[in-house]
C-alpha atoms as a PDB file:
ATOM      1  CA  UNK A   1      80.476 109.097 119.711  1.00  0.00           C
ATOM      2  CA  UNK A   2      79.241 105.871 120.702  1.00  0.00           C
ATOM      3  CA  UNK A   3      78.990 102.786 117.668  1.00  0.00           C
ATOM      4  CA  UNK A   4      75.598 100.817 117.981  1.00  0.00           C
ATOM      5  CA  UNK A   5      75.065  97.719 117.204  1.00  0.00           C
ATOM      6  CA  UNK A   6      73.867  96.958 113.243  1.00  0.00           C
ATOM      7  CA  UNK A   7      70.446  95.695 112.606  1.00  0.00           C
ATOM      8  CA  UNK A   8      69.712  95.047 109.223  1.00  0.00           C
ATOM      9  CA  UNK A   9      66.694  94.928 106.399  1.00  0.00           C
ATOM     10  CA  UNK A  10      66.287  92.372 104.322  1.00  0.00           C
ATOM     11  CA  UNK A  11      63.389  91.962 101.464  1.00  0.00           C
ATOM     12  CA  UNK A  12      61.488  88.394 101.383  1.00  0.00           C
ATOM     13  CA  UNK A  13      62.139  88.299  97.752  1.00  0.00           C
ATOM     14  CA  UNK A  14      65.791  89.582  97.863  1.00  0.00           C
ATOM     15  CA  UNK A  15      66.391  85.971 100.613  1.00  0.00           C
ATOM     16  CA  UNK A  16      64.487  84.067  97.767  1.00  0.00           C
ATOM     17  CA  UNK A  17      66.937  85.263  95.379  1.00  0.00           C
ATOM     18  CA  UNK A  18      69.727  84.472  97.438  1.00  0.00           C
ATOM     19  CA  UNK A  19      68.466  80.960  98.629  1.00  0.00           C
ATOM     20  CA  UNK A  20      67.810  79.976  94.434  1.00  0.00           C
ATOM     21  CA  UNK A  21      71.287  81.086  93.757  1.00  0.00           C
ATOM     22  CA  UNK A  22      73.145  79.901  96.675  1.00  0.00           C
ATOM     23  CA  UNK A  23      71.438  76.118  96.017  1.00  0.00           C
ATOM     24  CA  UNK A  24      71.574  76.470  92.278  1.00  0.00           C
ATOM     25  CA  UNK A  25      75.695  76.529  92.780  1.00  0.00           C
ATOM     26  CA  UNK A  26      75.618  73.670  94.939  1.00  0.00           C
ATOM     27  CA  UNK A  27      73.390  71.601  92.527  1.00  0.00           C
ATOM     28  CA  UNK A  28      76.540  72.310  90.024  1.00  0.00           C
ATOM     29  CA  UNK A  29      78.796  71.121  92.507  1.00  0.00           C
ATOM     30  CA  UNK A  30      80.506  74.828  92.593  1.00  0.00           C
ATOM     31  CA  UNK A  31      81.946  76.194  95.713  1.00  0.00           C
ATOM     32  CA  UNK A  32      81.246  80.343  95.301  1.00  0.00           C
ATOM     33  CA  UNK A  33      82.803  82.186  99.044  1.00  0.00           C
ATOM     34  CA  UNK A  34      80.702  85.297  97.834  1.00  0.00           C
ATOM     35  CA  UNK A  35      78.038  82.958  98.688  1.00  0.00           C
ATOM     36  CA  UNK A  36      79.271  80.872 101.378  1.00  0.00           C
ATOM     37  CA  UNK A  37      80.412  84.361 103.486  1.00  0.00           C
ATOM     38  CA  UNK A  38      76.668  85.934 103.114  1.00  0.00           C
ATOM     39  CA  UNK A  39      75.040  82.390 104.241  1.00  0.00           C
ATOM     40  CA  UNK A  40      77.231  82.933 107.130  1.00  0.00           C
ATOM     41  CA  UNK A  41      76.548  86.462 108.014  1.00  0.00           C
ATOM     42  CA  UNK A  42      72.643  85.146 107.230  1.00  0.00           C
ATOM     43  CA  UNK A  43      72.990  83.031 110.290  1.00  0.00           C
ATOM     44  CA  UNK A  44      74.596  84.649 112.790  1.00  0.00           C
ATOM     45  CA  UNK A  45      73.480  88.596 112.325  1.00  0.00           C
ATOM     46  CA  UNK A  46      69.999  90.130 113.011  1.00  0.00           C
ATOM     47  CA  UNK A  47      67.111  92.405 111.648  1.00  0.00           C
ATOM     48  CA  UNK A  48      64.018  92.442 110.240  1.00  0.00           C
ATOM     49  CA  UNK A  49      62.483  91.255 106.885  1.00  0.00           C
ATOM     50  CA  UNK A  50      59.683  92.875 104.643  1.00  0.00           C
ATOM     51  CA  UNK A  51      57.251  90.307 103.664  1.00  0.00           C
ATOM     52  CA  UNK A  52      56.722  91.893 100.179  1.00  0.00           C
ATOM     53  CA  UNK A  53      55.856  88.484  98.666  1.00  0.00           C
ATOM     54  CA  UNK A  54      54.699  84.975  99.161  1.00  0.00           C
ATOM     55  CA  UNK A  55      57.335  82.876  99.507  1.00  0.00           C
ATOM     56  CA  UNK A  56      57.466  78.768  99.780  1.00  0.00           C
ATOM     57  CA  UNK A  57      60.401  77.709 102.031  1.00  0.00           C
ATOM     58  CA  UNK A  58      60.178  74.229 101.979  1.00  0.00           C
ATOM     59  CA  UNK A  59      62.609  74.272  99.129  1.00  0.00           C
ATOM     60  CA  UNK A  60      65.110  76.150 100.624  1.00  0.00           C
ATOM     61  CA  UNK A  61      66.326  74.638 104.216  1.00  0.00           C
ATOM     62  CA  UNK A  62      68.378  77.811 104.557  1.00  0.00           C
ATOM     63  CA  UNK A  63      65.348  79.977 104.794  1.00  0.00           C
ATOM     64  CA  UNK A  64      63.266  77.227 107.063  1.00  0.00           C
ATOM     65  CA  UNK A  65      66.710  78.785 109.597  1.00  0.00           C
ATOM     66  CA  UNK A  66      65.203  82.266 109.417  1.00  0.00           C
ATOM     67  CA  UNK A  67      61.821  82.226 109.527  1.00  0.00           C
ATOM     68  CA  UNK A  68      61.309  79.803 112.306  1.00  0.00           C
ATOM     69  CA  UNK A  69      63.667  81.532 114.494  1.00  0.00           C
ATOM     70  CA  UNK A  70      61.792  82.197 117.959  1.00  0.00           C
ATOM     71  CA  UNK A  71      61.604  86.091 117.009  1.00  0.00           C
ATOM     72  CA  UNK A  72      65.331  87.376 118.679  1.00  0.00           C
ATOM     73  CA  UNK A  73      67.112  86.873 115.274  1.00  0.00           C
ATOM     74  CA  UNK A  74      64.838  88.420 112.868  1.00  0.00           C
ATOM     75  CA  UNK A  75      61.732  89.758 113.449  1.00  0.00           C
ATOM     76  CA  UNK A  76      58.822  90.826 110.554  1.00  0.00           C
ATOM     77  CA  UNK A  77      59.162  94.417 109.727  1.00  0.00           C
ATOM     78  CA  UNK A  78      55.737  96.057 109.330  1.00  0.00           C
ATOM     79  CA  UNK A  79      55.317  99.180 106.741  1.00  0.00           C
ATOM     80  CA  UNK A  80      53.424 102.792 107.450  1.00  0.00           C
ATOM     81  CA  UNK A  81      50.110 102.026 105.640  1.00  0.00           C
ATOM     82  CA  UNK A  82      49.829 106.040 104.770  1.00  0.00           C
ATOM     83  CA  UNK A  83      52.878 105.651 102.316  1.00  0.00           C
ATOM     84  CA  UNK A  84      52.728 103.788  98.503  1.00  0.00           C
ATOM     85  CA  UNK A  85      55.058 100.281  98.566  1.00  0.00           C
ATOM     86  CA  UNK A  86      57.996 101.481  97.319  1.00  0.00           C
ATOM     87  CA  UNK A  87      58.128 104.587  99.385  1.00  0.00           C
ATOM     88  CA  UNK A  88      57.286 102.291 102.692  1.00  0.00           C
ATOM     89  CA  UNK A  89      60.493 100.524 101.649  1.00  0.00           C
ATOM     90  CA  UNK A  90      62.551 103.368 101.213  1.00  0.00           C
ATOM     91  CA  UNK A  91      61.640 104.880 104.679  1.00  0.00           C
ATOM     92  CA  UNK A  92      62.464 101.826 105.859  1.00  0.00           C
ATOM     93  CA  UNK A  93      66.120 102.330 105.035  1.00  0.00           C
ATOM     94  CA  UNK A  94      66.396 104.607 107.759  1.00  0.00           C
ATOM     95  CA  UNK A  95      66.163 102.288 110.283  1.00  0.00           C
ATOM     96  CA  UNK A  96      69.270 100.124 109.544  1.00  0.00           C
ATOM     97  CA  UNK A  97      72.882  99.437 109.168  1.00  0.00           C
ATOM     98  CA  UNK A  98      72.080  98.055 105.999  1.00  0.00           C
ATOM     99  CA  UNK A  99      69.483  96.871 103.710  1.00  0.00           C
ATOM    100  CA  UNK A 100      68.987  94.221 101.025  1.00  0.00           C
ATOM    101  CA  UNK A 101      66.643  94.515  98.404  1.00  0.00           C
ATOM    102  CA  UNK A 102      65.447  93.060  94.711  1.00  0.00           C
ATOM    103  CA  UNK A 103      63.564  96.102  94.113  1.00  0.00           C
ATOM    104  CA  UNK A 104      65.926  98.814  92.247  1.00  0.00           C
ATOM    105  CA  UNK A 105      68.551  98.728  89.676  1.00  0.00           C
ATOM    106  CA  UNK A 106      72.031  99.758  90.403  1.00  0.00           C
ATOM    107  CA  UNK A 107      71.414 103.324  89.273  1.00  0.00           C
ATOM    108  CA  UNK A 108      68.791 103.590  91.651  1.00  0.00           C
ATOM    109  CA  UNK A 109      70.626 101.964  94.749  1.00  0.00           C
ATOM    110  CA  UNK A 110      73.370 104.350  94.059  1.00  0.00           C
ATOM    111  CA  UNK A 111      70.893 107.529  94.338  1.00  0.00           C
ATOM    112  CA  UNK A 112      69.791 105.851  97.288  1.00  0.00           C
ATOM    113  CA  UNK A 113      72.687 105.410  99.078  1.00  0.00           C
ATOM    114  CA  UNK A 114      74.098 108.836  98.037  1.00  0.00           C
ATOM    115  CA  UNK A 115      70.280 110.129 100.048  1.00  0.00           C
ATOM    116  CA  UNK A 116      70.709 107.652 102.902  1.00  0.00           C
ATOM    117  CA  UNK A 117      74.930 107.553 103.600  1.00  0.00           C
ATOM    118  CA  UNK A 118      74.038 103.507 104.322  1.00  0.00           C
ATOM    119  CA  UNK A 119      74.703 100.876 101.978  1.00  0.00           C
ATOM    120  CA  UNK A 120      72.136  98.947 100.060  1.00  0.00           C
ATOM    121  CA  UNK A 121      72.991  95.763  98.353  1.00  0.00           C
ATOM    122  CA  UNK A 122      71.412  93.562  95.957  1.00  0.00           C
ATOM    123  CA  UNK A 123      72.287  90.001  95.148  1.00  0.00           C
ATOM    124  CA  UNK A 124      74.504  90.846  92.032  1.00  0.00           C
ATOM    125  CA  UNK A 125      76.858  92.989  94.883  1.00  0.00           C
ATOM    126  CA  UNK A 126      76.465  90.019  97.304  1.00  0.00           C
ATOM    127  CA  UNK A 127      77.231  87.546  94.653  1.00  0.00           C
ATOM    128  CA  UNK A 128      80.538  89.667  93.369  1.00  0.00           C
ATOM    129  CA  UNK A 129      81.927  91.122  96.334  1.00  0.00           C
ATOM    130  CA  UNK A 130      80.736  89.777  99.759  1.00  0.00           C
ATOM    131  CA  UNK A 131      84.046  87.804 100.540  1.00  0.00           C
ATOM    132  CA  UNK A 132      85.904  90.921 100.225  1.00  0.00           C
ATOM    133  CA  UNK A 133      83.038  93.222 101.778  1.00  0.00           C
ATOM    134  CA  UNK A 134      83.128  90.578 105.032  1.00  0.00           C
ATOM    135  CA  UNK A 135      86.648  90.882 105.583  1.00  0.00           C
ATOM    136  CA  UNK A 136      87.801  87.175 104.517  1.00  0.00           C
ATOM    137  CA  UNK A 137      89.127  88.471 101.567  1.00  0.00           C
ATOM    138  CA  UNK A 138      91.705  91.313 101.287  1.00  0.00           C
ATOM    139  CA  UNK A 139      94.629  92.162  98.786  1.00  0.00           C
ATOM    140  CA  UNK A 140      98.254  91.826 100.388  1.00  0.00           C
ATOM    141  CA  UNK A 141     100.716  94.926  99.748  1.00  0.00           C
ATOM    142  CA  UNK A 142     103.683  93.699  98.479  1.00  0.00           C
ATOM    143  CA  UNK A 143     107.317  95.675  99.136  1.00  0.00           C
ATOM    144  CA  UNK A 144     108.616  96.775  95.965  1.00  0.00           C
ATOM    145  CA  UNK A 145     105.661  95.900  93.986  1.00  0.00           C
ATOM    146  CA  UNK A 146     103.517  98.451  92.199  1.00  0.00           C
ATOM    147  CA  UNK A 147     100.516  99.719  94.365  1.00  0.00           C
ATOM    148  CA  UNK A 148      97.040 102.028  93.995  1.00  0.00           C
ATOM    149  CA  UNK A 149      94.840 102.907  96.652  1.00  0.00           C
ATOM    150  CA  UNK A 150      91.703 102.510  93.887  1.00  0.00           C
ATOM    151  CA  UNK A 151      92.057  99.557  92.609  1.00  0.00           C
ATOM    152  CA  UNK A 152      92.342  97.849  96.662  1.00  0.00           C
ATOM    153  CA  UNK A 153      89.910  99.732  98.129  1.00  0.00           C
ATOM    154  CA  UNK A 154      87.266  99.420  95.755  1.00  0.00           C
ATOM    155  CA  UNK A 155      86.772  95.184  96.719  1.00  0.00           C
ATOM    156  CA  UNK A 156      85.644  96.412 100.440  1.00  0.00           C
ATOM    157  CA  UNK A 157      84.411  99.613 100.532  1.00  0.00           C
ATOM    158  CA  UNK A 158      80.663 100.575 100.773  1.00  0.00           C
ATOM    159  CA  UNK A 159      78.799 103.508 101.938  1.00  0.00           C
ATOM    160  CA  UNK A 160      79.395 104.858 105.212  1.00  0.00           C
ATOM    161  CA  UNK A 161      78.756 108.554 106.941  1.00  0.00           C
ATOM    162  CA  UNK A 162      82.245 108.947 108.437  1.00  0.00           C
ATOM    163  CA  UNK A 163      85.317 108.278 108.127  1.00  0.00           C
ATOM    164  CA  UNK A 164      88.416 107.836 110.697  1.00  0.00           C
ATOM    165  CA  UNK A 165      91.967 107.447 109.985  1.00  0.00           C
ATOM    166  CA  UNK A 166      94.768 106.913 112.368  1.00  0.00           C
ATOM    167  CA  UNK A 167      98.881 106.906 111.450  1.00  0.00           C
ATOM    168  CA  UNK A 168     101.285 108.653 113.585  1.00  0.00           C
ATOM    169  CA  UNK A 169     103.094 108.796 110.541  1.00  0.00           C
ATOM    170  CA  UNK A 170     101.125 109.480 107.801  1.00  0.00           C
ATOM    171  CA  UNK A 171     101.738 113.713 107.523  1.00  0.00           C
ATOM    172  CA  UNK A 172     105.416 113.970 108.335  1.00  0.00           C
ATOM    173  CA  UNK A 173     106.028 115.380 104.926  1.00  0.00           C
ATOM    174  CA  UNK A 174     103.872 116.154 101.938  1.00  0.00           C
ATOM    175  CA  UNK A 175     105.245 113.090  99.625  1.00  0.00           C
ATOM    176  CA  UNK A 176     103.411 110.468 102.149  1.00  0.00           C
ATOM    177  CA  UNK A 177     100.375 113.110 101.731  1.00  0.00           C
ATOM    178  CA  UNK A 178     100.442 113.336  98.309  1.00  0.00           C
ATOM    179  CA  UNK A 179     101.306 109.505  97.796  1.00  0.00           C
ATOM    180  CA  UNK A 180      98.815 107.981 100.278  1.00  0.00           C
ATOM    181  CA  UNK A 181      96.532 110.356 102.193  1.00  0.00           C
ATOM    182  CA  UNK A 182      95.206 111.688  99.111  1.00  0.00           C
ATOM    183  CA  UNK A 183      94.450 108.865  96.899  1.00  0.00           C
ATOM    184  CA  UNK A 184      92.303 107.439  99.846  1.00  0.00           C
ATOM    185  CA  UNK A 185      90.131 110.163  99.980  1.00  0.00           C
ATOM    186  CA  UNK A 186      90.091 110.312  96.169  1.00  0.00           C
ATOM    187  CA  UNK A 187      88.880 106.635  96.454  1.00  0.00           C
ATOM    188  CA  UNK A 188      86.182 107.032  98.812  1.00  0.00           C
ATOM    189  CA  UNK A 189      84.827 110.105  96.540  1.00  0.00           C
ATOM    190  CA  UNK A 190      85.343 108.276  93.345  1.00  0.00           C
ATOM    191  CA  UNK A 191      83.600 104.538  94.965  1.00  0.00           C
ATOM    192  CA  UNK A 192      80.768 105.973  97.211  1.00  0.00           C
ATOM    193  CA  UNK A 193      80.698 109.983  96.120  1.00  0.00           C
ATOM    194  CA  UNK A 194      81.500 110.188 100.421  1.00  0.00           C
ATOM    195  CA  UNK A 195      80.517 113.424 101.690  1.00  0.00           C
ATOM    196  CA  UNK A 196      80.793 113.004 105.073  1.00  0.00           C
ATOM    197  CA  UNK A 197      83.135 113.726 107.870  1.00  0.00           C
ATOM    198  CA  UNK A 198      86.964 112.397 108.073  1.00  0.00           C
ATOM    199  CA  UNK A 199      88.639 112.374 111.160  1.00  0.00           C
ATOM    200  CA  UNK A 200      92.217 112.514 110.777  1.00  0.00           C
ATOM    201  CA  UNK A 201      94.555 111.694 113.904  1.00  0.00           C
ATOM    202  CA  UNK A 202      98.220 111.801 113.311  1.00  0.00           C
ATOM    203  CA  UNK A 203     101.239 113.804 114.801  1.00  0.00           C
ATOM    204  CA  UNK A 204     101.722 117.450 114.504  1.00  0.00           C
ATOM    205  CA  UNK A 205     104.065 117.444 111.394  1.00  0.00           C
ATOM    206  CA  UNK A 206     102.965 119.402 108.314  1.00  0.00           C
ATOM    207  CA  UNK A 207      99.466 119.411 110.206  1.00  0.00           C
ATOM    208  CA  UNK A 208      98.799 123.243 110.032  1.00  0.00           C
ATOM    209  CA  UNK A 209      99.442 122.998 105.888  1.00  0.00           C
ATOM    210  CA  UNK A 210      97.119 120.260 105.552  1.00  0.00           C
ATOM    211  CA  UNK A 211      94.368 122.847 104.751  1.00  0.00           C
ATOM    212  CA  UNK A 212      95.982 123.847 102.013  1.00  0.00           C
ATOM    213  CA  UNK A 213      97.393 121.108 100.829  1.00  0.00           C
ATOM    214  CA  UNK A 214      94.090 119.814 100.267  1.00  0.00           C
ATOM    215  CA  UNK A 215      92.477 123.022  98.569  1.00  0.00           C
ATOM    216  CA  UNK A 216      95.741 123.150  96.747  1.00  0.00           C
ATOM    217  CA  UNK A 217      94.996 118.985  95.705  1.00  0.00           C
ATOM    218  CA  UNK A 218      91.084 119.053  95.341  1.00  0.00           C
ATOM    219  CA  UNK A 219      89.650 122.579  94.701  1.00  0.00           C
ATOM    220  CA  UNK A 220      86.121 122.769  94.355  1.00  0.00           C
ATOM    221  CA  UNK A 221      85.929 119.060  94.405  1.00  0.00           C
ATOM    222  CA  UNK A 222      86.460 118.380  98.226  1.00  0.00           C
ATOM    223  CA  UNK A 223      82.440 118.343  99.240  1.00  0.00           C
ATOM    224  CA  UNK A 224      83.283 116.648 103.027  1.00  0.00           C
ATOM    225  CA  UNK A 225      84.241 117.886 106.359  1.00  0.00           C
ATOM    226  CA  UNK A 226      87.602 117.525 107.679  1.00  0.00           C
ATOM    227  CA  UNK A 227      88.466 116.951 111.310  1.00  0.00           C
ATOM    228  CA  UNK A 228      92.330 117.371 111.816  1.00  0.00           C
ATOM    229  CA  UNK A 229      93.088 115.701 115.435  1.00  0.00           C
ATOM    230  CA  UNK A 230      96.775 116.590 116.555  1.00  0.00           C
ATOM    231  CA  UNK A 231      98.735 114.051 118.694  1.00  0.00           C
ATOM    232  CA  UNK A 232     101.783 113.171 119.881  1.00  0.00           C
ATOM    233  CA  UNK A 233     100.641 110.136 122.057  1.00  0.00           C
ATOM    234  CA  UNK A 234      98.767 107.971 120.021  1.00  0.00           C
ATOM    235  CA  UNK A 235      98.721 104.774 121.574  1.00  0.00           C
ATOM    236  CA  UNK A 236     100.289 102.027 119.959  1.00  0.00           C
ATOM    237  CA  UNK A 237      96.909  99.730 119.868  1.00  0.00           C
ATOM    238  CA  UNK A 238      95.556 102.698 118.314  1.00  0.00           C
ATOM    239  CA  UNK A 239      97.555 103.129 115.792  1.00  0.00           C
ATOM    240  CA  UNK A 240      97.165 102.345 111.596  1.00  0.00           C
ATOM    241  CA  UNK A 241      93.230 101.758 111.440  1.00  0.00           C
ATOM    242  CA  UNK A 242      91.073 103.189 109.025  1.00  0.00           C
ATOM    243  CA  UNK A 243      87.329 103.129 110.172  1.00  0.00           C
ATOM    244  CA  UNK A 244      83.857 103.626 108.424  1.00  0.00           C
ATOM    245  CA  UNK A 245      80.547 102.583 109.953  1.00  0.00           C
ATOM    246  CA  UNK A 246      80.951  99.011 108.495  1.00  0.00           C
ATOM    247  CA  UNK A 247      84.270  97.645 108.734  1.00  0.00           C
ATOM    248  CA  UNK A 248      87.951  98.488 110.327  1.00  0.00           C
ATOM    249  CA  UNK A 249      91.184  98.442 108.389  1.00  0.00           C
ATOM    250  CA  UNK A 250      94.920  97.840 110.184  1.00  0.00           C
ATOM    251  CA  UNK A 251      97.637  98.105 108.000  1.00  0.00           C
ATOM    252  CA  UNK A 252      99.886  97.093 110.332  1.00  0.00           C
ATOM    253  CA  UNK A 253     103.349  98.553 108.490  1.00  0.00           C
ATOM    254  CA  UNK A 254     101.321 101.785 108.149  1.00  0.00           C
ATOM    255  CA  UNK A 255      99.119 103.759 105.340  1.00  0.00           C
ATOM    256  CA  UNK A 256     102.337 105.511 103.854  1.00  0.00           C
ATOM    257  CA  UNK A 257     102.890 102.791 102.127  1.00  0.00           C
ATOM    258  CA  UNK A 258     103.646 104.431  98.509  1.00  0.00           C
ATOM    259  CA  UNK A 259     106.762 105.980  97.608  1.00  0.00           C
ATOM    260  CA  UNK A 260     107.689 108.462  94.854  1.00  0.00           C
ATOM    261  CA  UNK A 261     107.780 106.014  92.472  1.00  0.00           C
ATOM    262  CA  UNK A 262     104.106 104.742  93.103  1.00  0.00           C
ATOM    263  CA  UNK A 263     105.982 101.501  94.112  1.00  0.00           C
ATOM    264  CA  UNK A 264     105.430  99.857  97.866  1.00  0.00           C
ATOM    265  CA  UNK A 265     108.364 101.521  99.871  1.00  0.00           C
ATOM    266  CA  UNK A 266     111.060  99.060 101.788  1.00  0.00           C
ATOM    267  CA  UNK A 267     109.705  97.461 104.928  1.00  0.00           C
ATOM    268  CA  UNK A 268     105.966  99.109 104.104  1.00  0.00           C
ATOM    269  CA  UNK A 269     105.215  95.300 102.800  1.00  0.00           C
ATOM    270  CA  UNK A 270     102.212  93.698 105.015  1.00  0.00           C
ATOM    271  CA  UNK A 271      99.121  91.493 105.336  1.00  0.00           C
ATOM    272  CA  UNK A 272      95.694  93.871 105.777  1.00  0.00           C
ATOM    273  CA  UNK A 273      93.457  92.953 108.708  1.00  0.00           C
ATOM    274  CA  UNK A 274      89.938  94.047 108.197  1.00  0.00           C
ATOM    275  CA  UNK A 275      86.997  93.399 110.306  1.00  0.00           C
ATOM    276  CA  UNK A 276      83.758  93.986 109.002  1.00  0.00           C
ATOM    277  CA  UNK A 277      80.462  94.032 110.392  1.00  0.00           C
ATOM    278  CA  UNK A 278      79.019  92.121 107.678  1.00  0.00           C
ATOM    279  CA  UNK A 279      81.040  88.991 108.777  1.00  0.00           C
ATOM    280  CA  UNK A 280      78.456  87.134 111.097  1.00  0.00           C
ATOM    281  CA  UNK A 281      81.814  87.230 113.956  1.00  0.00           C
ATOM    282  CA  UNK A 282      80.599  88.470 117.249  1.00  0.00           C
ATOM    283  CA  UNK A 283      84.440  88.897 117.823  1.00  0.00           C
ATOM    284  CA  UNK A 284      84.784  91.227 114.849  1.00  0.00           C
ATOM    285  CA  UNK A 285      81.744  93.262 115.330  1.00  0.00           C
ATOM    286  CA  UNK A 286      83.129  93.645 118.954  1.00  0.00           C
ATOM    287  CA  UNK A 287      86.314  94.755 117.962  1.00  0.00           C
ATOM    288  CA  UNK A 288      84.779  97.194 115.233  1.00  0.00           C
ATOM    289  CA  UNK A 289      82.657  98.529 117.707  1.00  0.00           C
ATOM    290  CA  UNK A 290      85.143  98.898 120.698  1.00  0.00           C
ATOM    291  CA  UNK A 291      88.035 100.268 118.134  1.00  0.00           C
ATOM    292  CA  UNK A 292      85.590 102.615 116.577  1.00  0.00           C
ATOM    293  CA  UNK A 293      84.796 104.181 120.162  1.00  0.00           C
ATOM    294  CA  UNK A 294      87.954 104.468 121.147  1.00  0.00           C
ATOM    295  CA  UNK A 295      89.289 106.348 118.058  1.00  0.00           C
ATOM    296  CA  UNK A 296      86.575 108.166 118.396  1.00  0.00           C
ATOM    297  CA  UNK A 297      86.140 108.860 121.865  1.00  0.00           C
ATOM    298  CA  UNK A 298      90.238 110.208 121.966  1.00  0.00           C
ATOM    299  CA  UNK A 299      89.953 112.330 118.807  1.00  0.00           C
ATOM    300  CA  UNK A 300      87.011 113.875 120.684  1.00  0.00           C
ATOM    301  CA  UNK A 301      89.048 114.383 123.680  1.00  0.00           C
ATOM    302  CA  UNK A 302      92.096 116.219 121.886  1.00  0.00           C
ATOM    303  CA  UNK A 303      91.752 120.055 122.233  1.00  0.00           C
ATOM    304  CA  UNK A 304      93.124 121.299 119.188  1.00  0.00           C
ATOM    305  CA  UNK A 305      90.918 119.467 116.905  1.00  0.00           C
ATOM    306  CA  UNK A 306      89.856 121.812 114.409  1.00  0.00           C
ATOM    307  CA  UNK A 307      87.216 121.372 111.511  1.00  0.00           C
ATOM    308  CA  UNK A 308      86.966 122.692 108.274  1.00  0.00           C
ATOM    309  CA  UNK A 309      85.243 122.589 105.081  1.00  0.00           C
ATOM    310  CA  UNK A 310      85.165 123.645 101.580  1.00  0.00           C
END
């Protein structure tokens, strides 16, 4: 499968929010990176933008940058005229990597992204979590330290279709399965209720029990797809990266990071690398885009991929 390039959606209201906030901190002399890392992706990504309200630029220098762009930045989306406002909006969805609205609380934006599989943010996420959701900010594992898959995935993670993970080491025998492997897919079912499809490559140990180790783990709760990719020549570039449609993951000492004890095992200490689309980096979109394929494109080319589901 090939990765396109994201386009996103923004609401002319949801950018008025953003530009009262972001100059309301700087008025108060306050330095916020939630803020700083969106103004930044701002500038340097692309998309469209409902017009679902007058708005007065002038005060806001940061929107004068968008809206007098010469049309290959952002460009004004138009609505179906058949369909009511808020359904216009919600088609609208469809069309993008992500979208950025005012409109709906946060029960509705979960429904919606549940519909959808894309994320949709409003400016409380941005404002909380967009250092950590750009890849600037990321927790460090620390050997011998105490360690849960929840607590540091839920900073980055957002709604995505698929899911790829790659660790030549991660099912060589059921304690790193049961310590690691399953915890991150509890995580991604408990943050974003992911149904989609996970892509596992790793080497050929304890690989034809994985079915049942999972049944055995989740029951009637395991509502996505499996894909279990054997292979005995991963590539060393390839190896350690977690993917979802918006941002890549290395953990460079490897995901088996937990031992028996729930503490980080010796030597499994490292610094995450994440690159996110939502970081305004050509470099990191290119190498989420080119990792992404590649992953992608081997576990396609691996015969004895199988695929299963609850």
């Amino acid at each position: 499968m090939k990765i396109q390039s994201p386009a996103f959606f923004f609401t002319a209201s949801f950018l008025r929010g953003f530009a009262e906030h972001y100059y309301r901190q700087i008025k108060l002399a306050q330095e916020d990176p939630n803020l700083d890392a969106f103004k930044h992706f701002l500038y340097n990504s692309s998309g469209s933008i409902l017009i679902d309200e007058e708005l007065n630029i002038e005060p806001f220098p940061l929107l004068k940058r968008i809206y007098q762009t010469d049309g290959a930045q952002y460009k004004i989306y138009k609505l179906d005229p058949s369909l009511g406002e808020t359904e216009r909006e919600i088609n609208a969805f469809d069309n993008f990597s992500a979208s950025f609205s005012q409109q709906f609380n946060k029960q509705k934006i979960e429904a919606l992204e549940s519909q959808k599989q894309r994320p949709i943010f409003n400016l409380e996420k941005v404002s909380k979590r967009w250092a950590n959701i750009s890849g600037q900010k990321i927790s460090s594992i620390t050997e011998g330290l105490p360690f849960d898959w929840l607590n540091f995935l839920t900073p980055i993670v957002v709604t995505t279709k698929q899911i790829l993970i790659c660790d030549s080491f991660l099912t060589t025998n059921t304690a790193k399965l049961k310590n690691n492997l399953f915890p991150i897919l509890r995580a991604f079912q408990s943050l974003i209720k992911f149904k989609g499809q996970i892509t596992l490559i790793s080497t050929h140990e304890n690989i034809d029990r994985l079915q049942d180790y999972l049944t055995e783990e989740f029951s009637d709760q395991l509502e996505f797809k499996l894909a279990i990719v054997e292979s005995t020549a991963i590539k060393t570039q390839h190896d350690r990266r977690l993917v979802t449609d918006s941002f890549l993951l290395n953990i460079p000492s490897g995901f088996d990071v937990i031992n028996n004890q729930g503490l980080v095992s010796d030597g499994k200490g490292t610094e995450p690398i994440s690159k996110s689309i939502f970081s305004g980096d050509e470099e990191q979109l290119n190498t989420h885009a080119r990792l992404s394929n590649s992953l992608y494109s081997l576990a396609d080319r691996i015969s004895s991929r199988r695929i299963f589901t609850n």
